[in-house]
N, C-alpha and C. Protein backbone atom coordinates (compact mmCIF):
# COMPACT_ATOMS: atom_id res chain seq x y z
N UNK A 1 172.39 129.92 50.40
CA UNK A 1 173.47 130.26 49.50
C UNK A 1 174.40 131.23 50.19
N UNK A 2 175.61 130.85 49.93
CA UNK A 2 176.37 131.77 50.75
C UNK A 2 177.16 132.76 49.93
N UNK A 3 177.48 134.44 49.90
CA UNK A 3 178.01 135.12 49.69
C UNK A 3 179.57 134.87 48.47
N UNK A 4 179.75 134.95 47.65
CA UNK A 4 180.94 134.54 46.81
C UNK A 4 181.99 135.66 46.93
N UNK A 5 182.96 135.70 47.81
CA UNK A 5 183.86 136.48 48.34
C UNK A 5 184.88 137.38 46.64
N UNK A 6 185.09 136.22 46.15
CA UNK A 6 185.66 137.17 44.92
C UNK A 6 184.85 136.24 43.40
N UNK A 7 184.26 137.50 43.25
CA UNK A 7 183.32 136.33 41.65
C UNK A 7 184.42 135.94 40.27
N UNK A 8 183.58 135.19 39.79
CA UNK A 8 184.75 134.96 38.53
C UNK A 8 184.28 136.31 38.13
N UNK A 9 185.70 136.34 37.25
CA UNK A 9 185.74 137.94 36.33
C UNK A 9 185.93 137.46 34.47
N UNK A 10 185.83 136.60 34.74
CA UNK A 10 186.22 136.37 32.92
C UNK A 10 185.18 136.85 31.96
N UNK A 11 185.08 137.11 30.53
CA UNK A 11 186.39 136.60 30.52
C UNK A 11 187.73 137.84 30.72
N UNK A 12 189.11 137.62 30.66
CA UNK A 12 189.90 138.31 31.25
C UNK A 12 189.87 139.61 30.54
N UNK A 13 190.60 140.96 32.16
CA UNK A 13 189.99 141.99 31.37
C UNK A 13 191.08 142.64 30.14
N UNK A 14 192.23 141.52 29.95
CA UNK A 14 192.50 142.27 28.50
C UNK A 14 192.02 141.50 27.09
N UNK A 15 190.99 140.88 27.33
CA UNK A 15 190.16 140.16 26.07
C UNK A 15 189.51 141.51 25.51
N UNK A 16 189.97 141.71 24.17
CA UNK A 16 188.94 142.54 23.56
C UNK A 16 187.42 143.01 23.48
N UNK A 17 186.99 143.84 24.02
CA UNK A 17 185.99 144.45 24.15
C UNK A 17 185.35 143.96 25.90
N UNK A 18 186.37 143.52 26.63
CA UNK A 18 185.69 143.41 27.83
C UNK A 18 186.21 144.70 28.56
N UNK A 19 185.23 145.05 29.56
CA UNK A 19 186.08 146.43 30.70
C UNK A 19 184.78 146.52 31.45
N UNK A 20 184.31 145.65 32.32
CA UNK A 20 183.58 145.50 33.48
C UNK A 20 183.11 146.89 34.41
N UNK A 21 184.52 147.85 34.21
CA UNK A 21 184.44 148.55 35.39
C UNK A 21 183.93 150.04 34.58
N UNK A 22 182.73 150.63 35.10
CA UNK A 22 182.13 151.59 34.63
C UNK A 22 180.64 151.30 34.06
N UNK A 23 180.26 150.23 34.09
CA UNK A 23 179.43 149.86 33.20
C UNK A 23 178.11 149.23 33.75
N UNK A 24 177.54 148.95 32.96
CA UNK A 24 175.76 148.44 33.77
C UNK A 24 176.03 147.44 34.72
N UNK A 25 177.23 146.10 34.19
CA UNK A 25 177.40 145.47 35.10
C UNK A 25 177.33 145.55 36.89
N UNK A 26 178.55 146.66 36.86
CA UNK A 26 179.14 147.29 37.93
C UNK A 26 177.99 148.04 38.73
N UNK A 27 176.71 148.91 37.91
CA UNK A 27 176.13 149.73 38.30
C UNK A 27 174.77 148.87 39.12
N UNK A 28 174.38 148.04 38.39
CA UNK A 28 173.41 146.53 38.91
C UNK A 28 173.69 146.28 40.12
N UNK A 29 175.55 145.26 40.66
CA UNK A 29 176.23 144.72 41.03
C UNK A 29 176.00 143.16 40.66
N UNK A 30 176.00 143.16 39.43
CA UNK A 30 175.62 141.81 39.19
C UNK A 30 177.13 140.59 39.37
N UNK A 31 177.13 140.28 40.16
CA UNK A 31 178.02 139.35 40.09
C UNK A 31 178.34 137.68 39.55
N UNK A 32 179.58 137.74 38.91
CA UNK A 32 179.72 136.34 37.71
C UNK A 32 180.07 135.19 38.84
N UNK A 33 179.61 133.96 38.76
CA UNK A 33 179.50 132.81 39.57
C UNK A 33 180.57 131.97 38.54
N UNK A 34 179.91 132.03 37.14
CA UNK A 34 180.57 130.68 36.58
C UNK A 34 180.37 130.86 34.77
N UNK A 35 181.14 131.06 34.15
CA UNK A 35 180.97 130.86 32.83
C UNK A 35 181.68 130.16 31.83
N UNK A 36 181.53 129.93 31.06
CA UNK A 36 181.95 128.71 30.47
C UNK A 36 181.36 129.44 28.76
N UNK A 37 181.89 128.64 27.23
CA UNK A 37 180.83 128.89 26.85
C UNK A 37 179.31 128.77 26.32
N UNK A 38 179.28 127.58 27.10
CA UNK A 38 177.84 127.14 27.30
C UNK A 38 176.79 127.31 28.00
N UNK A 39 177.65 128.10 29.48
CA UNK A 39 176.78 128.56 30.34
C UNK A 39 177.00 129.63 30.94
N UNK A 40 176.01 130.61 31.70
CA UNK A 40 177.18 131.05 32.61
C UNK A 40 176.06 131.40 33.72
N UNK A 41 176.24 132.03 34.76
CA UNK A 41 175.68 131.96 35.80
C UNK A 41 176.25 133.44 36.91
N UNK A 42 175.40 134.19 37.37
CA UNK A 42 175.49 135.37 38.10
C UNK A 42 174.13 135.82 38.63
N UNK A 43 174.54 136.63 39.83
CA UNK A 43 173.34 136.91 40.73
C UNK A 43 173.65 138.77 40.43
N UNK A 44 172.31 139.45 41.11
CA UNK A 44 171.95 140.58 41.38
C UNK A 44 171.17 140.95 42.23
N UNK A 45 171.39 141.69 43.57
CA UNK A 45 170.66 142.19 44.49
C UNK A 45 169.42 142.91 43.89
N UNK A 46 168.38 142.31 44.84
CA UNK A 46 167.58 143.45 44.19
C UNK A 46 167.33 144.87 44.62
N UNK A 47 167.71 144.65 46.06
CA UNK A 47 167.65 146.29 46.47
C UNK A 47 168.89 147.34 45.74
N UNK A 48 168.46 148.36 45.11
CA UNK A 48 168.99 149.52 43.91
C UNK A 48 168.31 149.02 43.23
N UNK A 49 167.54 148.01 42.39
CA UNK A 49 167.68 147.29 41.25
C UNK A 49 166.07 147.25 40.95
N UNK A 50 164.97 148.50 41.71
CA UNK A 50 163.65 148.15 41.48
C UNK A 50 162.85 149.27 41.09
N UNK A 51 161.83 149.32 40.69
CA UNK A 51 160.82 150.03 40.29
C UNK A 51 160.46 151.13 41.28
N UNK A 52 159.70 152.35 41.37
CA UNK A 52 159.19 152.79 42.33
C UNK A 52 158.19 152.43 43.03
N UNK A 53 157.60 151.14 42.80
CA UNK A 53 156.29 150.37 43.10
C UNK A 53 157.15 149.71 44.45
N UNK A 54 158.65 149.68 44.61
CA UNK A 54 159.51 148.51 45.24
C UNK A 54 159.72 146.74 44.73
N UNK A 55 159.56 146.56 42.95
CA UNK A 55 159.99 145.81 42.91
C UNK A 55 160.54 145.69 41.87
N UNK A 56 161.25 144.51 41.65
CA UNK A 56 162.61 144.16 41.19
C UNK A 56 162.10 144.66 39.47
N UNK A 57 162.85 145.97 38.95
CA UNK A 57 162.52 146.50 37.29
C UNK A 57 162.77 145.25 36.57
N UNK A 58 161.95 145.15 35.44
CA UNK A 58 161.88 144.10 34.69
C UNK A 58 163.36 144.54 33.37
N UNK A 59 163.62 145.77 33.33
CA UNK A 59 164.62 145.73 32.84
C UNK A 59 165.60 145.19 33.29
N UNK A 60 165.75 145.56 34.78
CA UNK A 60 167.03 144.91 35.35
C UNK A 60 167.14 143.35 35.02
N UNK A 61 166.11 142.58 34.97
CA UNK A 61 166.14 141.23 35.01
C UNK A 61 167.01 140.99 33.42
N UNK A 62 165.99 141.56 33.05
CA UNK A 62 166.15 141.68 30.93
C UNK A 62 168.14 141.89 31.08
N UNK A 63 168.84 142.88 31.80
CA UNK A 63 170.02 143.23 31.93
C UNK A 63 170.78 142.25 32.68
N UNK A 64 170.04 141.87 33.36
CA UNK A 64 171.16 140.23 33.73
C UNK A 64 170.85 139.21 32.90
N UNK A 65 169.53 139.01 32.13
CA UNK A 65 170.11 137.88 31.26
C UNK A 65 170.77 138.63 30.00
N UNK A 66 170.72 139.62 29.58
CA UNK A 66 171.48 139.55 28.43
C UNK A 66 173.34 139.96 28.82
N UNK A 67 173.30 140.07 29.84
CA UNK A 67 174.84 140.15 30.72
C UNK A 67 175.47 138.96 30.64
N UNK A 68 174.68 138.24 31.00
CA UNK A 68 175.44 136.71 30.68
C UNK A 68 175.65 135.95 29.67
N UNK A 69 174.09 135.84 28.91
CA UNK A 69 174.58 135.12 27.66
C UNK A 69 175.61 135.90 26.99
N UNK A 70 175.66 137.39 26.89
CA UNK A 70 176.48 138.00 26.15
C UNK A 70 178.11 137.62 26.72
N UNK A 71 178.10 137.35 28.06
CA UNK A 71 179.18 136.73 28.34
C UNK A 71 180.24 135.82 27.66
N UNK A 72 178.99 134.53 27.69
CA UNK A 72 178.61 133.04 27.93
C UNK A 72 179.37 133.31 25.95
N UNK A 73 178.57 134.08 25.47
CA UNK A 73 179.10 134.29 23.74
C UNK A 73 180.07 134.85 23.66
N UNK A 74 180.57 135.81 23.97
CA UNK A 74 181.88 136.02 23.63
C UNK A 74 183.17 135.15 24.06
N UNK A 75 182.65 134.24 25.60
CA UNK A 75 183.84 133.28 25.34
C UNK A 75 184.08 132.00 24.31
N UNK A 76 182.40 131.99 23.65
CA UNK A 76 182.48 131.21 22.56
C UNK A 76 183.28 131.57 21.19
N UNK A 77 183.03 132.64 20.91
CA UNK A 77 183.10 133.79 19.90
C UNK A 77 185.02 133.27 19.96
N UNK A 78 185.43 133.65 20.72
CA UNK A 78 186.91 132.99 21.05
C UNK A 78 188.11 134.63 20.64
N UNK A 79 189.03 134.30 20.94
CA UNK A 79 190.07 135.59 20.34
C UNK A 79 189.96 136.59 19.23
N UNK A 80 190.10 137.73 19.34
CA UNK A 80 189.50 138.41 18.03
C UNK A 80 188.27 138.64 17.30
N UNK A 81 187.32 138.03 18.09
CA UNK A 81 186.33 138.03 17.86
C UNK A 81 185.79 138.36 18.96
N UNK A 82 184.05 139.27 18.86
CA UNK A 82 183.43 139.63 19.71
C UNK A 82 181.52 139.34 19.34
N UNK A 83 181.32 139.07 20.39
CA UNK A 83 179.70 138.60 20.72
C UNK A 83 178.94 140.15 20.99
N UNK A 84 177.62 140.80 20.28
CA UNK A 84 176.81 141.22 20.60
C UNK A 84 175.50 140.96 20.69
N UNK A 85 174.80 142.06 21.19
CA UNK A 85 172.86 141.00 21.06
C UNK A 85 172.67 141.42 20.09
N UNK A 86 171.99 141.22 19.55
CA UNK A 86 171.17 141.24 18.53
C UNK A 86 169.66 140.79 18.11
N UNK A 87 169.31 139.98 19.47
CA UNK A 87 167.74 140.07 20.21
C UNK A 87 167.36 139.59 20.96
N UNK A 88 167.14 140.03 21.95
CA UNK A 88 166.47 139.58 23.38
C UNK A 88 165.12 139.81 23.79
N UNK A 89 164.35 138.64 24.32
CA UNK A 89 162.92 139.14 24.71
C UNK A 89 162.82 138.01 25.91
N UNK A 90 162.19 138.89 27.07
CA UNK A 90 162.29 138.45 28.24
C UNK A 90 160.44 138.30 28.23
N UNK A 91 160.25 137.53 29.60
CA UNK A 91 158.67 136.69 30.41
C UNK A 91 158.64 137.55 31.21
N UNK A 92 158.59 138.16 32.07
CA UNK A 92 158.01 138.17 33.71
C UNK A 92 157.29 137.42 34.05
N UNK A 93 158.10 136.67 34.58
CA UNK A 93 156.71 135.72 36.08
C UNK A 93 155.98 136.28 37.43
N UNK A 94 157.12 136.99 37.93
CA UNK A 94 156.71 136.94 39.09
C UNK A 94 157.47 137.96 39.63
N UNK A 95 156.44 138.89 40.53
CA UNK A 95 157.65 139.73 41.59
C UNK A 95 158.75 139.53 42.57
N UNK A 96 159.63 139.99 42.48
CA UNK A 96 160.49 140.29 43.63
C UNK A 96 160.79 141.35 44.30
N UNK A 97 160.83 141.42 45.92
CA UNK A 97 161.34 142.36 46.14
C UNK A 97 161.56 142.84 47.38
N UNK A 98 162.84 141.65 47.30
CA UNK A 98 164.10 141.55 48.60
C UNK A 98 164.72 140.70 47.94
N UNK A 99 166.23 140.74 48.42
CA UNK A 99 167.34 139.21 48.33
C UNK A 99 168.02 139.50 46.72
N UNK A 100 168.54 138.59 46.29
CA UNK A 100 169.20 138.24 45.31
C UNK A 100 168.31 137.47 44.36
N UNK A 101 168.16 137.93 43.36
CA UNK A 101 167.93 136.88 41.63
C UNK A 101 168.89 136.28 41.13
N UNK A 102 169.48 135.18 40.66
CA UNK A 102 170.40 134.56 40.20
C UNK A 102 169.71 134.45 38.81
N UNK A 103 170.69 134.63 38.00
CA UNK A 103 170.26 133.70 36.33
C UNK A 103 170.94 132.86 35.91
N UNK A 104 170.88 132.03 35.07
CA UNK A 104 171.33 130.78 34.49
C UNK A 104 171.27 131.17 32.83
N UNK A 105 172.58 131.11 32.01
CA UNK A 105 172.09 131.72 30.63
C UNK A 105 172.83 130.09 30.00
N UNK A 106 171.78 129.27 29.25
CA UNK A 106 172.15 127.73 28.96
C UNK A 106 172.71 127.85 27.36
N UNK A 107 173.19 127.95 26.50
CA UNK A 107 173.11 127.60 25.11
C UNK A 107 171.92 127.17 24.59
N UNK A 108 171.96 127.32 23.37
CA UNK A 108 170.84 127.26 22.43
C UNK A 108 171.74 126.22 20.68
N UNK A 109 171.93 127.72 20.69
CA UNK A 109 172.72 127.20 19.62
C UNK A 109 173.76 127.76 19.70
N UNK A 110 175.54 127.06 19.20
CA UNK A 110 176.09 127.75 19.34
C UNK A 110 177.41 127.57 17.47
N UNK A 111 176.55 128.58 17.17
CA UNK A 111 177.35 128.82 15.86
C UNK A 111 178.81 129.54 15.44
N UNK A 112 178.86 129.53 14.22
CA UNK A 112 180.07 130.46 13.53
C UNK A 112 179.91 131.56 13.92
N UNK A 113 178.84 132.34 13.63
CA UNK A 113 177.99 133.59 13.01
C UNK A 113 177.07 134.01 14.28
N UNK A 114 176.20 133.11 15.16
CA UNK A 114 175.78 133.63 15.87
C UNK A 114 175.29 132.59 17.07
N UNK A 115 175.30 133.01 18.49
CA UNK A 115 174.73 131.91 19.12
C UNK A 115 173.23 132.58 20.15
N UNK A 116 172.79 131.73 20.31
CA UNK A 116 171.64 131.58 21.54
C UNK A 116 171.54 131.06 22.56
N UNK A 117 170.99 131.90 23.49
CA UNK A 117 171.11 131.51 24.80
C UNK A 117 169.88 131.75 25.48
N UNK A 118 169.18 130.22 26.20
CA UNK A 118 167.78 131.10 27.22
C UNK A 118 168.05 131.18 28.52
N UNK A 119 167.57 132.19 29.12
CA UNK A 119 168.35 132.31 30.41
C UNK A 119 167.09 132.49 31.66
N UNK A 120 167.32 131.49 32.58
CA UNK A 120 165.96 131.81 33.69
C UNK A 120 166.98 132.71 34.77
N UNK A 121 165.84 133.35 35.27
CA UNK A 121 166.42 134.17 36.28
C UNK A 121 165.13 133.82 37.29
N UNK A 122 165.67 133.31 38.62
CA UNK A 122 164.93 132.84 39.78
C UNK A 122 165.56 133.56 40.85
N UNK A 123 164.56 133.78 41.72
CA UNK A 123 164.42 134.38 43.42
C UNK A 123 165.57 133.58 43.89
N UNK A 124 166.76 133.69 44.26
CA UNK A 124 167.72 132.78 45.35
C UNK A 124 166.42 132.46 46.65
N UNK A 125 166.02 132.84 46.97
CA UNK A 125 165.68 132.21 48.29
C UNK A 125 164.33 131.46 48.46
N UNK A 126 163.58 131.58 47.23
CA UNK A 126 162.21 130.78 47.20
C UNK A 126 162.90 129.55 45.83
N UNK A 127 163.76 129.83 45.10
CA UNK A 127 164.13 129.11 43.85
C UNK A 127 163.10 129.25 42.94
N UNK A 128 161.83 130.34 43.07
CA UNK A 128 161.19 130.06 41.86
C UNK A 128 161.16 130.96 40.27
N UNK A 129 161.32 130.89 39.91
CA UNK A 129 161.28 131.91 38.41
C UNK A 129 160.51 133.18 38.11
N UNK A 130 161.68 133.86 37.87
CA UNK A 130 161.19 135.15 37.84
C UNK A 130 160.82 135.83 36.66
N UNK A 131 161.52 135.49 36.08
CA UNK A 131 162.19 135.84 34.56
C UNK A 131 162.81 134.54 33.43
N UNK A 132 162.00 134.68 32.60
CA UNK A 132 162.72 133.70 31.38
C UNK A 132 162.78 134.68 30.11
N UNK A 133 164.17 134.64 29.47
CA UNK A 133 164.82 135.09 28.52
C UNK A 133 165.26 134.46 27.78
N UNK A 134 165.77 135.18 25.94
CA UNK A 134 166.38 134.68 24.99
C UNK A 134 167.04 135.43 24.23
N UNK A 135 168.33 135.21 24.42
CA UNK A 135 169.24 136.44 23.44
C UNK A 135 170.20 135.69 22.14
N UNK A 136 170.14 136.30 21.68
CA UNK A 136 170.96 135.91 20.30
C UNK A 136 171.78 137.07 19.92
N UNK A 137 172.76 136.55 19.88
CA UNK A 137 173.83 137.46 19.70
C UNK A 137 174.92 137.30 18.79
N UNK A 138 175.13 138.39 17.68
CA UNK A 138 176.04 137.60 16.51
C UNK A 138 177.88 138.04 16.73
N UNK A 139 178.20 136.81 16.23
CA UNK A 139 179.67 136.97 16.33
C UNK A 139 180.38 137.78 15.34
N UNK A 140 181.48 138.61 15.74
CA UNK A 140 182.04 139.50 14.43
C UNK A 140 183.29 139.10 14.78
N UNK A 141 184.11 139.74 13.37
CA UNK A 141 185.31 139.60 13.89
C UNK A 141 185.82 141.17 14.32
N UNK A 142 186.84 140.95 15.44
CA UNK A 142 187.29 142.37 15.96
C UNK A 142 188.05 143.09 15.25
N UNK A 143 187.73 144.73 14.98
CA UNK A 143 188.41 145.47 14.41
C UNK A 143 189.63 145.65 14.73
């Protein structure tokens, strides 16, 4: 896999309630590949990103999938409206600890009121699963 020189940034940063810069995103370096609102897709180094044992914190994983689906929902959610969680519960499979984790956050359901998303997060360089997640997150309308 090769390096993604500039990641997608959507959705754009004058969409209500987005601002990337300052935030867990930024602090991770989790970077956006592809979102849509059915899917979306971003990686995270794991070196900064681990336990004192040296491997990859299971929060961090838990923080990239709910980074994305929460994404993946608010571009569903659409104008004026905004996506939060409202519950996530992550697996651990398996350690990491070197390289990049990528996640994949797929739809579930995608409603008026609220949608779902399960999201695997796998090792980039072995492809195997690290992490499986599920967030649900309800739509409001923006103040």
């Amino acid at each position: 896999m090769t390096d993604t020189a500039d990641p997608i940034q959507p959705p754009p940063d004058d969409h209500p309630g987005w601002n990337p810069h300052g935030t867990l995103i930024e602090k991770l370096g989790i970077e956006l590949l592809e979102t849509t609102p059915a899917r979306a897709v971003g990686r995270m180094p794991v070196v900064g990103n681990t336990q004192p044992a040296g491997l990859l914190h299971g929060g961090a994983s838990a923080a990239l999938a709910e980074t994305l689906a929460s994404i993946a929902a608010t571009l569903h959610a659409g104008p004026a409206r905004a996506a939060v969680g409202l519950d996530l519960n992550a697996t651990h499979h398996r350690a990491v600890r070197a390289g990049w984790v990528r996640g994949t956050a797929e739809a579930v359901h995608l409603g008026r009121s609220t949608a779902s998303y399960e999201i695997a997060v796998v090792d980039e360089e072995s492809g195997r699963r690290v992490c499986t997640a599920r967030l649900t997150c309800v739509i409001l309308d923006s103040a």
